[in-house]
Protein backbone atom coordinates (compact mmCIF):
# COMPACT_ATOMS: atom_id res chain seq x y z
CA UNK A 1 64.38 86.37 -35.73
CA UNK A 2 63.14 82.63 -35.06
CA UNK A 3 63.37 80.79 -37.85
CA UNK A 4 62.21 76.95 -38.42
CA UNK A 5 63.24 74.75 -40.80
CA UNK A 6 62.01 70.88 -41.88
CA UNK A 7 63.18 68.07 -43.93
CA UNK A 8 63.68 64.31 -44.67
CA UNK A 9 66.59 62.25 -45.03
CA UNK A 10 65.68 59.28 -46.50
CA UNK A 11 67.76 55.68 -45.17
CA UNK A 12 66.95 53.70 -47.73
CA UNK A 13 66.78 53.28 -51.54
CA UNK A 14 62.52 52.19 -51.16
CA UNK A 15 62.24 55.57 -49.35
CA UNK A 16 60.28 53.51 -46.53
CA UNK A 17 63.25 54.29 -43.50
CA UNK A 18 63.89 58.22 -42.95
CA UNK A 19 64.89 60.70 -40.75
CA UNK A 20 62.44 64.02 -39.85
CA UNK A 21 64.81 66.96 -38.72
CA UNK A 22 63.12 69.82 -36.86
CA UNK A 23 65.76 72.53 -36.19
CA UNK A 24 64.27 75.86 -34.77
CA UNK A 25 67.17 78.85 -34.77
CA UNK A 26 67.00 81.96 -33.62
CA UNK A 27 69.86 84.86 -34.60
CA UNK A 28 72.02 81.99 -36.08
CA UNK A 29 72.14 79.92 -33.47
CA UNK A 30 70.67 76.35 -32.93
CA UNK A 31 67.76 76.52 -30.18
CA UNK A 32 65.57 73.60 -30.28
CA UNK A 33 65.82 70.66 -32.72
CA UNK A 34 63.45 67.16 -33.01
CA UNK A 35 65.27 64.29 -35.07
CA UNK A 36 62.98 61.55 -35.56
CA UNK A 37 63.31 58.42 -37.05
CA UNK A 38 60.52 57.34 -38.81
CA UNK A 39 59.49 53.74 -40.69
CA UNK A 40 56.35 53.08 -43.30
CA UNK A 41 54.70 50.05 -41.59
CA UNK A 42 50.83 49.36 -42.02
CA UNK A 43 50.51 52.11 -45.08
CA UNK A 44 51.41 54.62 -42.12
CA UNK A 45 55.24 56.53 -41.20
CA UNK A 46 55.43 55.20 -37.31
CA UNK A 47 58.02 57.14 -35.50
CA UNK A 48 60.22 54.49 -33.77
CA UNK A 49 63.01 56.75 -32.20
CA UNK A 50 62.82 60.66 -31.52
CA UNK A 51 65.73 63.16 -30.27
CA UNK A 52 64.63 66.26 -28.88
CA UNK A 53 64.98 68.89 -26.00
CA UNK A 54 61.48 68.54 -24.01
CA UNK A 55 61.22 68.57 -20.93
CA UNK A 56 64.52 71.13 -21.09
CA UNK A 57 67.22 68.97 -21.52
CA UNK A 58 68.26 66.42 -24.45
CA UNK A 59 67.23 62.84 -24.68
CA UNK A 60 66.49 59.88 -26.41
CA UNK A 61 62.61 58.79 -26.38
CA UNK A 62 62.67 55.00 -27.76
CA UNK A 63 58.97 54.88 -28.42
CA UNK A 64 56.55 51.53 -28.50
CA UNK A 65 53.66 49.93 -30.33
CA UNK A 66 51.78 50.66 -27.48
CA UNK A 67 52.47 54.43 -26.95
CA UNK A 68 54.74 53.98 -24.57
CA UNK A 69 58.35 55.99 -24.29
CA UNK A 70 61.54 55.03 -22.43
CA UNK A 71 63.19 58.44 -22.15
CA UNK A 72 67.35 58.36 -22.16
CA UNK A 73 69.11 61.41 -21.16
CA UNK A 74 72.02 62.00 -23.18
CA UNK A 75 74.61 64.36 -21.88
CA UNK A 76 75.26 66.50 -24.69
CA UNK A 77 74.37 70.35 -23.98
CA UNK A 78 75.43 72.22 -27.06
CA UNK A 79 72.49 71.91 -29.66
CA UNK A 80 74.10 71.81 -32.43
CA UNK A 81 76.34 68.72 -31.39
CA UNK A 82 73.04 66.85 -29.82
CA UNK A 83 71.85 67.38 -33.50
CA UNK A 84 74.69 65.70 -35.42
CA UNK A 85 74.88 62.92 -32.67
CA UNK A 86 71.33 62.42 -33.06
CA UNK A 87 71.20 62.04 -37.13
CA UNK A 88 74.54 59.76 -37.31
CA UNK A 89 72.86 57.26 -34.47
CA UNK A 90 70.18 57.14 -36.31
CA UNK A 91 71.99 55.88 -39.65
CA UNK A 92 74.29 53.75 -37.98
CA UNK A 93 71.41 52.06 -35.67
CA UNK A 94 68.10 52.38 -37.43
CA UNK A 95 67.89 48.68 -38.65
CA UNK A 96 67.97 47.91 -34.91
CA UNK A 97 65.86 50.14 -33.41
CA UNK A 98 63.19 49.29 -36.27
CA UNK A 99 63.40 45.45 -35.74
CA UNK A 100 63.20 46.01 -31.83
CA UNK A 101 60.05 47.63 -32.63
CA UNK A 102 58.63 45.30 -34.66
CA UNK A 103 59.14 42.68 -32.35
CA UNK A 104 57.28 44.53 -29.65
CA UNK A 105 54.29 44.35 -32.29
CA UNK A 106 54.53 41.20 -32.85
CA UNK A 107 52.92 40.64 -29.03
């Protein structure tokens, strides 16, 4: 039985930096997972940096003012490892992936 579950880990104490964890399981086991990474800029929550399994393998998407994505593979296979990996990059990097962005709006 598929089940799917959804939350928020917030990064900071203004609850304006947080993480969005999609984690779909089936029979106990980890089968697809999105782990975004998500800021409050212009009254909106921008995603900045998503983690998923599209596309059928994991990667990185470092996404852009303009819409666009660089996609990163990362070579991790078990999903439940990609997961972890995903949410501690996130806290340990976010600062810098959000001013990177907001540099790219500034243009």
């Amino acid at each position: 039985m598929k089940r799917e579950k959804e939350f928020f880990k917030y990064l900071d104490s203004e609850i304006s930096e947080r993480i969005r964890m999609k984690i779909l399981i089936d029979s106990g086991k980890v089968i697809d997972i999105v782990v975004q990474y998500e800021s409050f800029l212009n009254n909106k929550w921008t995603p900045i940096i998503r983690y998923d399994c599209a596309h059928g393998f994991f990667h990185r998407d470092v996404l852009s003012p303009s819409g666009e994505k660089e996609k990163q593979t990362i070579a991790i296979r078990d999903l439940e490892n990609a997961l972890l990996y995903a949410e501690q990059d996130i806290k340990d990097r976010w600062n810098f992936y959000k001013q990177r962005y907001t540099k790219k709006l500034k243009k």
